[in-house]
Protein backbone atom coordinates (compact mmCIF):
# COMPACT_ATOMS: atom_id res chain seq x y z
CA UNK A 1 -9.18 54.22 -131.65
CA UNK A 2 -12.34 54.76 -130.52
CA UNK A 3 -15.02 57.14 -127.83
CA UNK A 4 -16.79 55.26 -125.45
CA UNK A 5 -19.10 57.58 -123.32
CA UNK A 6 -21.50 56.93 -120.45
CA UNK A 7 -23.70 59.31 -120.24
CA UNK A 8 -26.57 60.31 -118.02
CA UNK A 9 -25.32 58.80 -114.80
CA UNK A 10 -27.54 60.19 -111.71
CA UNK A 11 -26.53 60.24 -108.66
CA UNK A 12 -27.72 62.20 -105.21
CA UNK A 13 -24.97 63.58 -103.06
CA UNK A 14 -23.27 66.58 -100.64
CA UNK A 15 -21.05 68.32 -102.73
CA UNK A 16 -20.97 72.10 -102.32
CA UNK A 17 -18.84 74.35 -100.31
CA UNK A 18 -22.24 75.86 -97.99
CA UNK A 19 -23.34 73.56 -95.14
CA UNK A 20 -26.86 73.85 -96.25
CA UNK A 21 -25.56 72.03 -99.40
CA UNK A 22 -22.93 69.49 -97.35
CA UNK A 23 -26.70 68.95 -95.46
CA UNK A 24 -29.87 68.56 -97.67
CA UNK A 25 -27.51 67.59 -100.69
CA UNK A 26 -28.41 68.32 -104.19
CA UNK A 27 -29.08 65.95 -107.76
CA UNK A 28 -25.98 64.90 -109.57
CA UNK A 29 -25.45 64.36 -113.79
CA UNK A 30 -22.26 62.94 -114.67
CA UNK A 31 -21.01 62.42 -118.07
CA UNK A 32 -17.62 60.35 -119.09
CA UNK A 33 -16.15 60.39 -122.43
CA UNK A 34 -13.11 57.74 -122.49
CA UNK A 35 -10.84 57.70 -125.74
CA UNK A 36 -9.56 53.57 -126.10
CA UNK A 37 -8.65 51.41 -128.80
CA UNK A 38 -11.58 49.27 -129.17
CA UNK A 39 -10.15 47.73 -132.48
CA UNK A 40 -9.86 44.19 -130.70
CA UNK A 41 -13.47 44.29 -128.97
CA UNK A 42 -14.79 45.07 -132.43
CA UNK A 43 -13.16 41.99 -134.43
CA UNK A 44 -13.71 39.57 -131.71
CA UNK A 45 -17.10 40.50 -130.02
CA UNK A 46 -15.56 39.11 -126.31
CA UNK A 47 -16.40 41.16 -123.66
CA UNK A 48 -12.73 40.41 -121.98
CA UNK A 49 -11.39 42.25 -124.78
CA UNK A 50 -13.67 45.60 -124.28
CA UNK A 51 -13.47 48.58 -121.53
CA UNK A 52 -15.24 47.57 -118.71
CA UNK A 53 -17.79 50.08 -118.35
CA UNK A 54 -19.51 48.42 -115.42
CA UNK A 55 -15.91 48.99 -113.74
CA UNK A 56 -16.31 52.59 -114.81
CA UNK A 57 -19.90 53.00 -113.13
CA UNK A 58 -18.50 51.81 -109.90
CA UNK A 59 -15.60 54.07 -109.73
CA UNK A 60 -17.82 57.08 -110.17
CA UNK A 61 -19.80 56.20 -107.86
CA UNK A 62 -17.78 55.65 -105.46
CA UNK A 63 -15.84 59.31 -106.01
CA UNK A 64 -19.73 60.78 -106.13
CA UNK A 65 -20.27 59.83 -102.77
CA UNK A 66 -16.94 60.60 -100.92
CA UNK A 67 -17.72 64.64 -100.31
CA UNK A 68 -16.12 67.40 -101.51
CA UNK A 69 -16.79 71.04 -101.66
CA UNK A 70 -16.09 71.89 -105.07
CA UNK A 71 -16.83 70.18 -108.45
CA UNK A 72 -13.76 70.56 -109.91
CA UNK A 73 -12.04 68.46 -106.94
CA UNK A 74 -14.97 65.17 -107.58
CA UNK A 75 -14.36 65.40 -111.73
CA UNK A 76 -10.09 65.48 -110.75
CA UNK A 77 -10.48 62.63 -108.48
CA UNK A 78 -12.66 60.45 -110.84
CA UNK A 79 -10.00 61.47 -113.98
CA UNK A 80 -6.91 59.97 -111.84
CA UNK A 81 -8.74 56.89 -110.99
CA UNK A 82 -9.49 55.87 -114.42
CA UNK A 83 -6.38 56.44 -115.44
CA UNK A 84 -4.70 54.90 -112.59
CA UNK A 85 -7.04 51.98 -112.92
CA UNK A 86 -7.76 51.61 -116.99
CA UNK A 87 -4.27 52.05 -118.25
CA UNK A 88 -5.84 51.31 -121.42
CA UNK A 89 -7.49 54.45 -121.70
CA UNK A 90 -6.44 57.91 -123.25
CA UNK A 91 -7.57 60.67 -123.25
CA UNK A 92 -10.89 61.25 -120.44
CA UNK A 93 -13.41 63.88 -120.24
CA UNK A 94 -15.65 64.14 -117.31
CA UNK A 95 -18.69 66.37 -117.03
CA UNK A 96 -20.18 66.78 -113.69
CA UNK A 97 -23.28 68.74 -113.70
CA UNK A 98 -25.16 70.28 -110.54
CA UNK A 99 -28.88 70.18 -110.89
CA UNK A 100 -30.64 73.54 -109.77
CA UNK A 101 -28.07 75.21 -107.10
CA UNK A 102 -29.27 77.43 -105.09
CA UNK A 103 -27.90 80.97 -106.76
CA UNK A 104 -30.43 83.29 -105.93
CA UNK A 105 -32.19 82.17 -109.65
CA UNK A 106 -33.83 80.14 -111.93
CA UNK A 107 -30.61 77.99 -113.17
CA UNK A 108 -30.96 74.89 -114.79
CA UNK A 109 -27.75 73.49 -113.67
CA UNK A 110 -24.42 74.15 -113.30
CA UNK A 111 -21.54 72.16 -114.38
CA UNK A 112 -17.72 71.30 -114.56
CA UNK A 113 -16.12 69.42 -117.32
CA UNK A 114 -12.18 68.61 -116.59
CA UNK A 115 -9.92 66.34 -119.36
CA UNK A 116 -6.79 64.88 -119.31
């Protein structure tokens, strides 16, 4: 078994459950870690015989830029894709991080992390 994670992916879109947000739109992190064997990939260095993380890139975003007011509804939508689509994959952890909402403060970011 092994973790394969993409990390870091950016990505601007309308999430939010305030118009203003659904309007002007707001910075995007997303993080995916994705539990798979990878025992065959690593003896036989084919790229046929790996996770296709490309594949993975793609699917999120596509679910980043289909709107939804809350968070928790994007990470659930990208969790039942992979799994729908890599049924190769185990266990998936998704971390969707909102860069400086507007809360009245100073805050960093604010983020959601769903795993099934």
């Amino acid at each position: 078994m092994g973790i394969i994670e993409l990390e870091g992916m950016e990505f601007y879109a309308y999430h939010g459950y305030f118009k203003s947000e659904q309007i002007v739109g707001n910075r995007f992190e997303v993080n995916i870690s994705i539990e798979t064997d990878c025992e065959k990939a690593a003896n036989s260095d084919h790229l046929s015989d790996a996770l296709n993380y490309e594949g993975i890139y793609s699917l999120v975003k596509e679910e980043m830029h289909q709107r939804s007011h809350l968070l928790e509804h994007v990470a659930g939508r990208i969790l039942t894709r992979i799994h729908a689509e890599y049924k190769e994959v185990g266990k998936v952890r998704v971390k969707i991080s909102k860069e400086r909402p507007s809360m009245g403060g100073h805050i960093k970011a604010v983020s959601v992390t769903l795993e099934r």
